[in-house]
Structure formats: C-alpha cells, structure tokens
Protein backbone atom coordinates (compact mmCIF):
# COMPACT_ATOMS: atom_id res chain seq x y z
CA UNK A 1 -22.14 17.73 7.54
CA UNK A 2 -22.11 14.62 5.62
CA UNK A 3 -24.03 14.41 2.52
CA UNK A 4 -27.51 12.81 1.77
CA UNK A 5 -27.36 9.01 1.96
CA UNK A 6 -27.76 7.70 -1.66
CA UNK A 7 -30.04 5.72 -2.53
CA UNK A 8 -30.58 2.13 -1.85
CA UNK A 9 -33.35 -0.95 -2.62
CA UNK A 10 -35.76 -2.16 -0.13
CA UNK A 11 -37.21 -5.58 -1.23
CA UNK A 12 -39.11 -8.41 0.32
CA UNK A 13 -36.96 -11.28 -1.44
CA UNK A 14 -33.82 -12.42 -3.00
CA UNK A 15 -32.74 -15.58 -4.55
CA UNK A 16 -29.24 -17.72 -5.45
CA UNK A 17 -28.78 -18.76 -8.43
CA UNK A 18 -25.85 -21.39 -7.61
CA UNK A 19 -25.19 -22.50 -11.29
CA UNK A 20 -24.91 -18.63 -12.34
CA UNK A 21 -23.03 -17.58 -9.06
CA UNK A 22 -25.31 -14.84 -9.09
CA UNK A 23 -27.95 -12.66 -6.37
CA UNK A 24 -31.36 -12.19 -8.08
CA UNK A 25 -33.98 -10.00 -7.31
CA UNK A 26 -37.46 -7.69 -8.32
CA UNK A 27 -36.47 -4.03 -7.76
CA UNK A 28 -39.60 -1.94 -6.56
CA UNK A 29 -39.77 -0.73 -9.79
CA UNK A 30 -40.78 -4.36 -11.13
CA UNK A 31 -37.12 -4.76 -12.51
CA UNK A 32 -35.82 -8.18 -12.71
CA UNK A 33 -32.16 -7.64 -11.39
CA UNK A 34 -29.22 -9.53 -10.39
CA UNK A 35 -25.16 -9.04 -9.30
CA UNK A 36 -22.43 -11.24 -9.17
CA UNK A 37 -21.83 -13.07 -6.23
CA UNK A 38 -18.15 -11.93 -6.13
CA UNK A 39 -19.50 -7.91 -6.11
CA UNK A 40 -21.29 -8.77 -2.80
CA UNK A 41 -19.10 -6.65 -0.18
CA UNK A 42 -20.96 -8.38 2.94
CA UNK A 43 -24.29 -8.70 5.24
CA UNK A 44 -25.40 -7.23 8.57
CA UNK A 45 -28.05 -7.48 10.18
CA UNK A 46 -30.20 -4.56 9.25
CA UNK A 47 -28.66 -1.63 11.42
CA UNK A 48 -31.98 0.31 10.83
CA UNK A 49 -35.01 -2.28 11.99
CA UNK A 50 -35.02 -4.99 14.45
CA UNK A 51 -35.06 -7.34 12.01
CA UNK A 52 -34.07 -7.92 8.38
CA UNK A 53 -31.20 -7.56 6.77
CA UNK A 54 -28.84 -5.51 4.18
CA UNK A 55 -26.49 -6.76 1.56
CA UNK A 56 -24.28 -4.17 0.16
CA UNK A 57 -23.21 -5.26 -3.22
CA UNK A 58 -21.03 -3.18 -6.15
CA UNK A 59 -23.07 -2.71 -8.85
CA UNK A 60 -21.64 -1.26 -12.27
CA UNK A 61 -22.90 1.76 -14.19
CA UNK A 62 -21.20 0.88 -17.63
CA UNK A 63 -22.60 -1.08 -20.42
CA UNK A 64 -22.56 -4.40 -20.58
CA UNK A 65 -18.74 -6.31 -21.76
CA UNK A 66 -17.13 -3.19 -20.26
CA UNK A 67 -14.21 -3.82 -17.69
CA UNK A 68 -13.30 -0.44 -15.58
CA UNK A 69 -13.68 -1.11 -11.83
CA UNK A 70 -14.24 3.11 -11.97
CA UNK A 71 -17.81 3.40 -12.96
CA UNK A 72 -18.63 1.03 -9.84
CA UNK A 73 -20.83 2.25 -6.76
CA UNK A 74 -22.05 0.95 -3.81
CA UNK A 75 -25.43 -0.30 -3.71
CA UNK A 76 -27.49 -1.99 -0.86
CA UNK A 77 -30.95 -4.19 -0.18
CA UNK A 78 -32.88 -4.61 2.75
CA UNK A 79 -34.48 -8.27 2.94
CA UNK A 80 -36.29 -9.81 5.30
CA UNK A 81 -35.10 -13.17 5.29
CA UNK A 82 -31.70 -14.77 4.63
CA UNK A 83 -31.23 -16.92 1.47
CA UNK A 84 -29.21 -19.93 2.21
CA UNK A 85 -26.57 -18.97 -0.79
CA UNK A 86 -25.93 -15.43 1.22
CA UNK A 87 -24.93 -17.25 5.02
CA UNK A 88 -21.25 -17.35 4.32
CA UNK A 89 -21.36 -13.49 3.54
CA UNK A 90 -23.27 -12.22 6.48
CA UNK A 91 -20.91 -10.79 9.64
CA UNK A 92 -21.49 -8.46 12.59
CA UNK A 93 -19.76 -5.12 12.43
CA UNK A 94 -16.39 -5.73 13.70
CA UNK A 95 -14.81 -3.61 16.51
CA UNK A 96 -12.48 -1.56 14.36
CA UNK A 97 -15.68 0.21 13.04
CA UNK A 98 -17.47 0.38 16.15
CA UNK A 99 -15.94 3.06 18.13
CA UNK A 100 -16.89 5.97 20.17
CA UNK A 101 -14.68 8.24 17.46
CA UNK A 102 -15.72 8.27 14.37
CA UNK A 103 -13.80 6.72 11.60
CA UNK A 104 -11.26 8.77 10.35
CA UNK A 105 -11.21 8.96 6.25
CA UNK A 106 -8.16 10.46 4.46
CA UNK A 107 -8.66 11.13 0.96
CA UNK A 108 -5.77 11.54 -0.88
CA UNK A 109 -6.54 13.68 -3.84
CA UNK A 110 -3.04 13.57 -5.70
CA UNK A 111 -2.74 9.86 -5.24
CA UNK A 112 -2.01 7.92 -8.53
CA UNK A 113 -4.34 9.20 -11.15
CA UNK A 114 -6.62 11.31 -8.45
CA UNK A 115 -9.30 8.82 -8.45
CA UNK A 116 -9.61 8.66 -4.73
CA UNK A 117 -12.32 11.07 -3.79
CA UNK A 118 -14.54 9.55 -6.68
CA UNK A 119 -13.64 6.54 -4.90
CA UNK A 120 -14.89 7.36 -1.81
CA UNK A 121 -18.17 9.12 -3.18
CA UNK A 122 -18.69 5.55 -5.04
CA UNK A 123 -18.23 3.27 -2.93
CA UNK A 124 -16.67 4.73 0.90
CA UNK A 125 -19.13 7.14 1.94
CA UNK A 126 -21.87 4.96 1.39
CA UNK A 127 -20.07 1.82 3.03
CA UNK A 128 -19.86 4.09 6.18
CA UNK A 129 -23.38 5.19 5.66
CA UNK A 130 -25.20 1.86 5.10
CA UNK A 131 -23.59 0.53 8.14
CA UNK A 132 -24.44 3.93 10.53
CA UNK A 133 -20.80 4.54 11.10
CA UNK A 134 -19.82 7.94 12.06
CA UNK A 135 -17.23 9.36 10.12
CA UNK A 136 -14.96 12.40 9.52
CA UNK A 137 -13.50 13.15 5.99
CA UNK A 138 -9.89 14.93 5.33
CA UNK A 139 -8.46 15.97 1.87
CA UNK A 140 -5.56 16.17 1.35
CA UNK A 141 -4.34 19.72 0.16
CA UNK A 142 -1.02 19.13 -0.23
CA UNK A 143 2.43 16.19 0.47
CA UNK A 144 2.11 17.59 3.43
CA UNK A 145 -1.77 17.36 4.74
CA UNK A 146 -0.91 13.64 6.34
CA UNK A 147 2.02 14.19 7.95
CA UNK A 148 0.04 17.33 9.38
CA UNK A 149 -2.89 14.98 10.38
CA UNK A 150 -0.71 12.58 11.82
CA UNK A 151 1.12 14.65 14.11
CA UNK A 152 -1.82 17.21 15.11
CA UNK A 153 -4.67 14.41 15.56
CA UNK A 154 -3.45 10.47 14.91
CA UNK A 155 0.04 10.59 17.07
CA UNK A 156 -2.32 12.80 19.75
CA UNK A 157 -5.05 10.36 20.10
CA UNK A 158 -3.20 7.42 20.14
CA UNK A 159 -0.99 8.57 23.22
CA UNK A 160 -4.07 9.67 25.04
CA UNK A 161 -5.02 5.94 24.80
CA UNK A 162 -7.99 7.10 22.29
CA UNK A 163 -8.78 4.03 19.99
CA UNK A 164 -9.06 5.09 16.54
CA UNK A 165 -9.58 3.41 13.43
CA UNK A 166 -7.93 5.49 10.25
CA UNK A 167 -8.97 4.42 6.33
CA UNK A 168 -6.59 5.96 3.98
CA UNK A 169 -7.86 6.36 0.08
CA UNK A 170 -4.28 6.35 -0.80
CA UNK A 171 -1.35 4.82 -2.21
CA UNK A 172 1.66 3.36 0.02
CA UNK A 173 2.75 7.19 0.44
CA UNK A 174 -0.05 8.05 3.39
CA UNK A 175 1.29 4.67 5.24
CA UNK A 176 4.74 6.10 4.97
CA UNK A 177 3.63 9.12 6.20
CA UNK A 178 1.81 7.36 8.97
CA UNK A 179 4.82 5.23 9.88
CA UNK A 180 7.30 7.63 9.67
CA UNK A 181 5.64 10.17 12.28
CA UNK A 182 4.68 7.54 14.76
CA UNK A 183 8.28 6.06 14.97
CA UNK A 184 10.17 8.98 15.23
CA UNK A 185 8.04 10.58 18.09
CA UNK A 186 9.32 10.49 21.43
CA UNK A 187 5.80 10.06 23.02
CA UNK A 188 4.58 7.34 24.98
CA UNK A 189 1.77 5.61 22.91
CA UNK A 190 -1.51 4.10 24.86
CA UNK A 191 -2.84 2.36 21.77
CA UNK A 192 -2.15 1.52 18.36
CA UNK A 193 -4.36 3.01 15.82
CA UNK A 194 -6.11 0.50 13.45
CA UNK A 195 -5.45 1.40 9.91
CA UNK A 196 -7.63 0.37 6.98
CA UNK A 197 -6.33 0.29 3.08
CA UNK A 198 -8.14 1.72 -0.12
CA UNK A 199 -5.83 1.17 -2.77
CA UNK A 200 -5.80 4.47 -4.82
CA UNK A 201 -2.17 5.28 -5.59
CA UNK A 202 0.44 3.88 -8.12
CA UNK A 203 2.21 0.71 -6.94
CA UNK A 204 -0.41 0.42 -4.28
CA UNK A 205 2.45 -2.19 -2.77
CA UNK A 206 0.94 -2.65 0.86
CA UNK A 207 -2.31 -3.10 -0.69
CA UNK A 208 -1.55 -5.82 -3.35
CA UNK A 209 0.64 -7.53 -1.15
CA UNK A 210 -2.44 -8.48 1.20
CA UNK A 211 -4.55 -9.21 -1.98
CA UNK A 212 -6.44 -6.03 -1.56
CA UNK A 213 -6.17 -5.44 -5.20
CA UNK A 214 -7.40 -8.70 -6.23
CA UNK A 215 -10.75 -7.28 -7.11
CA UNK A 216 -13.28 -4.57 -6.73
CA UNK A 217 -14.89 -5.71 -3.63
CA UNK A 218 -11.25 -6.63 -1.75
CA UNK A 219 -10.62 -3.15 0.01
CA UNK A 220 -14.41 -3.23 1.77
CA UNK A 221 -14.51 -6.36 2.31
CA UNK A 222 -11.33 -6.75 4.61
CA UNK A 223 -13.08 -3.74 6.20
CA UNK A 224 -15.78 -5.61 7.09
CA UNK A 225 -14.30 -9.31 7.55
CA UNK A 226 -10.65 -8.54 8.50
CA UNK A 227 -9.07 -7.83 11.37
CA UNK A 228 -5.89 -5.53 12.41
CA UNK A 229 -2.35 -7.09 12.95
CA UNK A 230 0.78 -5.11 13.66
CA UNK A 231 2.66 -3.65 10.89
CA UNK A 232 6.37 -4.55 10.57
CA UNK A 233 8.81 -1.54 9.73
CA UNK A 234 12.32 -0.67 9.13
CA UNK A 235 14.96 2.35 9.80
CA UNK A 236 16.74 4.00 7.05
CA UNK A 237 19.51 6.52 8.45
CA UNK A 238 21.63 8.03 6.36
CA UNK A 239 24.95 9.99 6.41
CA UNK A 240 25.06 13.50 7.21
CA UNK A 241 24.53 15.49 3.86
CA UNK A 242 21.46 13.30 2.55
CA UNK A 243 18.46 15.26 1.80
CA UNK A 244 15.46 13.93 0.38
CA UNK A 245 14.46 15.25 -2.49
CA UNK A 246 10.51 16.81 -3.29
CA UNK A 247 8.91 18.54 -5.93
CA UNK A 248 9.76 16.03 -8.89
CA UNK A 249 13.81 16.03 -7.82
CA UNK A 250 13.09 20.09 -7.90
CA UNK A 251 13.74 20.58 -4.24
CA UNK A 252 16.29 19.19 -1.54
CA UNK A 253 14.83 19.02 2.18
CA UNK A 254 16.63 17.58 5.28
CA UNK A 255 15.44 13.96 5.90
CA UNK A 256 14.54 14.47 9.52
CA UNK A 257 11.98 17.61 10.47
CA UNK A 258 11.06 16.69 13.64
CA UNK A 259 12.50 18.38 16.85
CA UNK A 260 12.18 14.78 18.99
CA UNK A 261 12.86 12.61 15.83
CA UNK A 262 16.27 10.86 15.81
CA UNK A 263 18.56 12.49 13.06
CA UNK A 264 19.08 11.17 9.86
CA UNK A 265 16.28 8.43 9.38
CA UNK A 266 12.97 7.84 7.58
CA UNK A 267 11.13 4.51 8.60
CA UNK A 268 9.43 2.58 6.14
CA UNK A 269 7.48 -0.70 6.00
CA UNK A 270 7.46 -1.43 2.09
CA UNK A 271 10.95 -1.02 0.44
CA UNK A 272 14.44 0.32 0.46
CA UNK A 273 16.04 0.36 -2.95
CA UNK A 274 19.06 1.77 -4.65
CA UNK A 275 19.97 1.30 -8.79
CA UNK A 276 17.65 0.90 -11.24
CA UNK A 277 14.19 0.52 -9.11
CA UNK A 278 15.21 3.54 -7.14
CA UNK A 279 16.09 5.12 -10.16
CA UNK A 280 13.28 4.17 -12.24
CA UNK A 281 10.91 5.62 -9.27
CA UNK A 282 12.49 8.63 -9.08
CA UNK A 283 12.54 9.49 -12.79
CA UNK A 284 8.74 8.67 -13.11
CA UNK A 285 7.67 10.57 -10.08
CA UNK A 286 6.68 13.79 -12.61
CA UNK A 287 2.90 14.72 -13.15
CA UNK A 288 3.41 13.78 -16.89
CA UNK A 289 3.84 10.51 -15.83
CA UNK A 290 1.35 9.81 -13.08
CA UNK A 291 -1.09 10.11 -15.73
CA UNK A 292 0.07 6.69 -17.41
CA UNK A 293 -0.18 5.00 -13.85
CA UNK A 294 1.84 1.85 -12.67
CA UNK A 295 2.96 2.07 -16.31
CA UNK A 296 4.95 5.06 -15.55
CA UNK A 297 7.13 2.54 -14.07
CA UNK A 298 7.64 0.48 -16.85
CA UNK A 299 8.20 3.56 -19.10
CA UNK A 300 10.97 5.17 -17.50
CA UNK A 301 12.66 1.58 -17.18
CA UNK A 302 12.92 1.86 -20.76
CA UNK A 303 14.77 4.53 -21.28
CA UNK A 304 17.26 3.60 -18.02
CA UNK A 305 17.77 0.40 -19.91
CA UNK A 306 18.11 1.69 -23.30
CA UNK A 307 19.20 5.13 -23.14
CA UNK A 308 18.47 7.12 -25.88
CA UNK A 309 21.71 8.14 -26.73
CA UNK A 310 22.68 4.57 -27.35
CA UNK A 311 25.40 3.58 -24.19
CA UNK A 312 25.03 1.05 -22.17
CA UNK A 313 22.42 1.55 -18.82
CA UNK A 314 24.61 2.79 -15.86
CA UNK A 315 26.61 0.41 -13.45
CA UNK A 316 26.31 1.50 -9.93
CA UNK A 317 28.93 1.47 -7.89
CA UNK A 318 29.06 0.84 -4.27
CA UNK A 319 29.79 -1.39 -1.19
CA UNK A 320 27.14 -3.57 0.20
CA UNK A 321 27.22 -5.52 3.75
CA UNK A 322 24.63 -7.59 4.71
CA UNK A 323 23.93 -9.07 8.46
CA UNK A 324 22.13 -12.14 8.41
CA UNK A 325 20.98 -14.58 11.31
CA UNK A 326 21.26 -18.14 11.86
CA UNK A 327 17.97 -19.96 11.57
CA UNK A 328 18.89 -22.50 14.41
CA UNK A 329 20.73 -20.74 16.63
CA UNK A 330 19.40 -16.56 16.21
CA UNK A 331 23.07 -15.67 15.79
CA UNK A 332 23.53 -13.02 13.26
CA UNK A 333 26.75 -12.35 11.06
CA UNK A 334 28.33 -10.02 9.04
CA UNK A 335 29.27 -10.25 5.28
CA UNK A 336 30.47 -7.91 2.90
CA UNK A 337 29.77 -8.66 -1.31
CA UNK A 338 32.84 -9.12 -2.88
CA UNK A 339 30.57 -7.25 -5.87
CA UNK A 340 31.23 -3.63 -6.28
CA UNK A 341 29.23 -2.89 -9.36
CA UNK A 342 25.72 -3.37 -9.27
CA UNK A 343 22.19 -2.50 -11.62
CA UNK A 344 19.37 -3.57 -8.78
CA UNK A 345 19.56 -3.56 -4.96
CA UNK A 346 16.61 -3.95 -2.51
CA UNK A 347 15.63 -5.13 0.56
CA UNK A 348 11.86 -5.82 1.14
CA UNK A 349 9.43 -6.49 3.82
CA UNK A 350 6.39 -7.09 1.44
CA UNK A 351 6.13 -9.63 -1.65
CA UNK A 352 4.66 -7.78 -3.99
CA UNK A 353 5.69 -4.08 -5.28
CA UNK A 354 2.73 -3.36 -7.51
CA UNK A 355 -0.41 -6.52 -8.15
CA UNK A 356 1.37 -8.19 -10.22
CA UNK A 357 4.87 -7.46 -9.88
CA UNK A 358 5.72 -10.40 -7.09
CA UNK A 359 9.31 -9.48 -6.23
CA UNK A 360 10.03 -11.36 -2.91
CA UNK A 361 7.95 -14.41 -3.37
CA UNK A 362 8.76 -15.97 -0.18
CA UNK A 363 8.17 -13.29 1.95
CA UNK A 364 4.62 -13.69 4.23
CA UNK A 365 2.38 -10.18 4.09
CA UNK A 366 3.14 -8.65 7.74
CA UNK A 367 5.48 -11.78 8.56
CA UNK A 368 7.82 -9.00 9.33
CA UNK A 369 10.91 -10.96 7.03
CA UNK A 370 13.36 -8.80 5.30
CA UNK A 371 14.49 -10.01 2.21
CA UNK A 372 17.51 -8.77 -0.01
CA UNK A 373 17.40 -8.80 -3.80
CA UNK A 374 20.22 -7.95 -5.84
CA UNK A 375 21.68 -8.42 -9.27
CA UNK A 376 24.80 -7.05 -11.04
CA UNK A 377 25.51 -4.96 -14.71
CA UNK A 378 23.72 -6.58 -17.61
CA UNK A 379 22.41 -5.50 -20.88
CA UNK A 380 19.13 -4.19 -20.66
CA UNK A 381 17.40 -6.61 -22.67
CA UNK A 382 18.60 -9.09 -20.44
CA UNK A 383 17.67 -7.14 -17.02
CA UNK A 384 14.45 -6.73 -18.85
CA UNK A 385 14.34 -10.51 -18.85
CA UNK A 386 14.20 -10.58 -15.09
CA UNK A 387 11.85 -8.36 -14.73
CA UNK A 388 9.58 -9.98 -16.95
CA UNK A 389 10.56 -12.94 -14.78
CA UNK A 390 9.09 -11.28 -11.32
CA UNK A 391 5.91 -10.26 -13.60
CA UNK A 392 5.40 -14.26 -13.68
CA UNK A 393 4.63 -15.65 -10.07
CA UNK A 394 8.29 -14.52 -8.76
CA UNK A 395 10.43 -16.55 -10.69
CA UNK A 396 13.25 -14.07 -10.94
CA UNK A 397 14.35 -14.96 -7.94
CA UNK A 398 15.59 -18.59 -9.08
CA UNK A 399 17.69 -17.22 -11.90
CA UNK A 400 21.53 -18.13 -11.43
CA UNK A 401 22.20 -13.68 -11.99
CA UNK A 402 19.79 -13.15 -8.73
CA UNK A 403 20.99 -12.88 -4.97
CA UNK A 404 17.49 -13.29 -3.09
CA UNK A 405 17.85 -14.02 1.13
CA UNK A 406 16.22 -13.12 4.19
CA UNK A 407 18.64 -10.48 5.96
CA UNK A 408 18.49 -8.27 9.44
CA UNK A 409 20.62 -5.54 8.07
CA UNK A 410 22.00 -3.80 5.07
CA UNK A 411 24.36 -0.62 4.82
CA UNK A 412 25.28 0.31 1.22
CA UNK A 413 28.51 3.03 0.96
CA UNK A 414 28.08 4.75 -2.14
CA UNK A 415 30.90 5.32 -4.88
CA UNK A 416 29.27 7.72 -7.44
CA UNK A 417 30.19 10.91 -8.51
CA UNK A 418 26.93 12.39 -9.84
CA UNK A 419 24.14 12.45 -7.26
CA UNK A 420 21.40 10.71 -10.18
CA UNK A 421 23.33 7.42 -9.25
CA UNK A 422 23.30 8.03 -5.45
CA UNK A 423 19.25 8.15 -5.31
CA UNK A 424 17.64 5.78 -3.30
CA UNK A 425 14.09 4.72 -2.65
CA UNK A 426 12.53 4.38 0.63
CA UNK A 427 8.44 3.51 0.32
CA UNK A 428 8.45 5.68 -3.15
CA UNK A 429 10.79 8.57 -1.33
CA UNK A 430 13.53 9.85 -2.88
CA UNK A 431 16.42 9.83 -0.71
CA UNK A 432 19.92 12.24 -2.29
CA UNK A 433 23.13 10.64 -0.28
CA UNK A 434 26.17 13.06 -0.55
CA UNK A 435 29.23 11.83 -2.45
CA UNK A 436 30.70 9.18 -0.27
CA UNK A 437 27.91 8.49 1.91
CA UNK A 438 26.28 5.18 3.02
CA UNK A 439 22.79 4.23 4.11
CA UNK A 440 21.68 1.41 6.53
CA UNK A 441 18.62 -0.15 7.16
CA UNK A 442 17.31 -2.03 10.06
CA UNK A 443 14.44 -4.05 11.12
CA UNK A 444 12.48 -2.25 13.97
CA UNK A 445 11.61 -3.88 16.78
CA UNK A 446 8.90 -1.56 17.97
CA UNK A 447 4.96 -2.31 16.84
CA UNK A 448 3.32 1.10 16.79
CA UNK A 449 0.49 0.80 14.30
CA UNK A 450 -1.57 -1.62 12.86
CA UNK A 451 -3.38 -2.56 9.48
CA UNK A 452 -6.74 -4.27 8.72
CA UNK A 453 -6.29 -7.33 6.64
CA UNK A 454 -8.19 -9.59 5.26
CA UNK A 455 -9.16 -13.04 7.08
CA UNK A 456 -10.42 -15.13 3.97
C-alpha cells in the first residue's frame, strides 16, 4: 500500500514575474510565495478535475543562501487558468508513464551515499502521485536484489511482450545490472523495456552524460518531457581464469552465472578501463570511501600517483590492438600499439564519467561511438595535469601525451605479475584477469533496452 499523498496547494491564481524568472503566488494560508522558474518540473492538465491545472515545482526546505539539492521536495498547485509565462512548461503525460503496469521503482539503498530512498520520498513518490501513476516500489537488500529483479520480473515481462517502464534511483551499477542480464539471456524479447534515470550513485556517468545532473529538476523532468531511445552496449569477454571480484576486492566470483549466458563476458554500456582509472575505482570501492562520494575518486588517485612510500606510480604493462573502421568506405582494420607500457587505457561509449569529468568530448550521448583513450608512464604530477585537463570541457584529449579515436574493437593481453595491476573496470566492476590473460571488447549490435532522455 502506498503511503498518504503529501500535501499539496490548491490556489485560484499564479503570476510570472519575467524580470525575476520567478512563479508567484497567495498560499491558502494568505502567504505571499514564489519558486524559481528553473525548479518548475512541468504542467498537466489537472489529472483530478475536468479542468484546471497542476504545476509541480521543487521547493527547498533550507534557509535561505543554502545550496544542498537534499533538503528539496516535491511540491504541486492546482490553478485554474494558465499564465502565459507557464505555456512552454505544460505537456501531456507521455506514454512511458501511461501503461497498464504500473511503473516499476528500484530504490537502490547502498547507492553512493544512500540518499536514494530519501530521494524518492522527496521528490519520486510524489511525482508518481501528483500525476495518478500507479506504481510498485523495490529496495534493494543487497548487490544482488537487481540482478534478481531483472531476471525474475524485467527479462520475464519483456519477452511476454509486456511494456514496462522501469525508474532506477541508482547509480550506473543498476543499468549494468540491467544490461548485463538482458544481453546474456537466450530468450526471445517482445519489447524493450523503457528505462528512466535518477541519479543517486557515485559517478552517476549515464546520468551526467545526458545532462541529467545538470540540476535538481533534470531527472523528473526528462521523465515527463523525454522520450526513450535505444541504449548502445558493448561485450567484455575475458580469458578463462578471470573472476570478478566483490565484497571490496574481498571475494573472487566467476564472471558469467548464468546457465544460457555465453561464457566469459559482462556487457556494459558506460566504460571499459584498465591502469590507473580501473585502478583508482577499484581501490575506492570500500564503505570508508563511499562516504566522501565522487571524491573518493579523486582521493585514491592520490595515493596511486604519489604513493606513500615515495616510488614512482606503477607502469602497466601490456599489449593493446585496436580495430578501427574506415569512415568512407566501413572497412575496418587491425593495429597493434607499438607501446607496451602504459598508466591509462579506456574505451568509452559515453562523454562524461562523472558531471564534470568530460572524458570523451566528442562522443554523442547514445550515438553508440566507441572511443579509445590512452596515455603512457608519466610522473604523477604531470598525469594529474591531464586530468585536471578533462575536468575543463575535455581538453585532455588535445594534449600531444593523449591517444583519443573512435574504435570498433579493443583486446588488451596483460603482462603483470601481481593481479592489483591486472584489474580492470567494466561500468564500476572489477574484473581480476589471470596472469597472462587478455580481455576484448566489442560493440554490440543488438538493441535490447532503452533509456528516457531528455528532449530539450
């Protein structure tokens, strides 16, 4: 049973204040109140009266100068007439939300900093409510609890030609989990489900790539406004031996779990990484760290690139092919680096790895390009540099020490000794090749899912 709507504002009036960008209005109360016009999520046409309508708007419950997008909550008003300042925001419920099933909510309670179920008590539940959606809540409980969901109701729906529309409060890890079911079933699929993005996790890279970090209204509103488009992926597979590794590096697991799965390979649809971003995910993935959020990132960079007992950060050693394909006539060819060391190795299907961080900056959001980014030993004050470099609009990626091209294909054989240098990262995964493995990864050709993006 869901709980009690909260509470909302019914009023006869509102105004526009142009000049101050602002909604104003008299609460019932007498209150003179108004919101930014940028907190405005949307308006419908009043899904409770023939008439009317209802603006849902963020409103803040901290004092006034404070900045923390966390004490924000979903509000609405019921008007009877349309000011001419609110036309561009009004929309009709769009067909992702208006289903037979009920909207499917997973709230991912060990996401990031665990903010997600205050998230959805703020500002989800009531979306859902205000509009009369249906809706049915899971919590996660464990790593586990979407992978479960995916394969007991998602992956089941979806081949019974079921539409379904599935919001995850989560960080890129429920995706993953999404995408990595759904390609490695065997099943014949009727429909693709519709997947909507709360941005609640670390990196949140999905999310910030299609500017759904860009402010507090962004996730609801490409709810509301957007519309879903196929999500490109990739295959990793791996050489027997790999294991993934769980439990902050604690526990080793075979990759592939899944009777009808092929063997050997995790899809993805954000990253695949080896050296120091791999190795910088991997160390930071600890509960001690989550705590600091994306800066846990930045914080165990440090001490990869200055290591505390004062040597030089690690060179990683390996062989790297690439396959790439001629832009005029679709042939693709094969070339091998003539590099064998190496300090940062990805290849990316989204531009941006956290909302700031813009490491492919060519690379469209679901253009379905794979782009390889790759440069060699250096001192860490000097890969530091770089980094700082993809902090500002991408511009790593036109430094002389960079290799940055579109690619079809990648395989990397490893030449380390200790496993620590034969991590890899696969959508924030950990990935443990055995000593002389190799990994590939591959664009996939099959669509299987799709996400709601935004349309402005």
């Amino acid at each position: 049973m869901a709980p009690l709507e909260p509470p909302g504002q019914n009023i006869e009036r509102c105004s526009v204040d142009g000049a101050a960008n602002s909604l104003n209005w008299v609460s019932s109360t007498g209150t003179h109140r108004r919101v930014d016009l940028n907190n405005i999520v949307g308006v419908v046409r009043n899904p409770d009266t023939s008439s009317g309508y209802r603006v849902l708007l963020l409103e803040s419950t901290q004092k006034e100068g404070e900045r923390n997008e966390s004490n924000l909550h979903l509000s609405k008003l019921d008007i009877t007439s349309l000011p001419e300042g609110l036309s561009p925001f009004l929309v009709d419920i769009p067909t992702h939300l208006r289903r037979k099933e009920p909207v499917q909510v997973v709230v991912s309670t060990r996401s990031g900093t665990g903010t997600a179920k205050a998230v959805f008590q703020d500002t989800v539940e009531p979306f859902l409510q205000y509009l009369r959606l249906g809706y049915r809540v899971y919590e996660t409980q464990s790593a586990q609890t979407i992978l479960e969901l995916s394969r007991s109701h998602f992956l089941k729906d979806a081949c019974a030609g079921i539409p379904q529309t599935i919001l995850l409060l989560s960080g890129d890890g429920g995706l993953v989990d999404l995408v990595d079911v759904f390609y490695k079933s065997t099943k014949t699929l009727q429909v693709a489900p519709d997947i909507g993005l709360i941005p609640c996790g670390t990196g949140n890279a999905m999310a910030s790539s299609l500017g759904l970090r860009s402010g507090p209204t962004s996730g609801l509103r490409a709810l509301l406004r957007g519309q879903p488009s196929p999500v490109p992926t990739f295959a990793a597979s791996f050489s027997p031996g790999s294991r993934q590794m769980l439990d902050e590096g604690r526990q080793r697991v075979p990759i592939d779990s899944y009777p009808d799965g092929p063997y050997q390979t995790i899809y993805g649809a954000v990253v695949a990484s080896w050296g120091l971003h791999a190795a910088l995910v991997a160390d930071s993935d600890t509960a001690e760290y989550r705590k600091f959020g994306s800066e846990r990132f930045k914080m165990a960079a440090k001490e990869l690139l200055h290591p505390s007992d004062g040597t030089s950060p690690h060179r990683f050693h390996g062989q790297i092919t690439l396959a790439t394909s001629d832009v005029q006539t679709g042939k693709q060819s094969l070339r091998r680096l003539t590099e064998s060391e190496h300090m940062y190795v990805l290849a990316s299907l989204v531009p941006r790895l956290e909302k700031d961080f813009l490491i492919s900056p060519d690379t469209e959001p679901l253009g379905g390009q794979m782009r390889f980014l790759r440069f060699g030993p250096l001192s860490g004050d000097e890969a530091m540099r770089l980094m700082i470099l993809a902090y500002q609009g991408g511009q790593h990626v036109h430094d002389e020490l960079v290799t940055y091209e579109e690619i079809e294909w990648l395989r990397i054989d490893f030449h380390e000794d200790l496993e620590r240098w034969r991590r890899v990262c696969i959508d924030g995964r950990i990935v443990a090749v055995d000593e002389g493995g190799w990994m590939e990864i591959s664009k996939e050709s099959r669509q299987l899912l799709n996400i709601i993006k935004p349309c402005e």
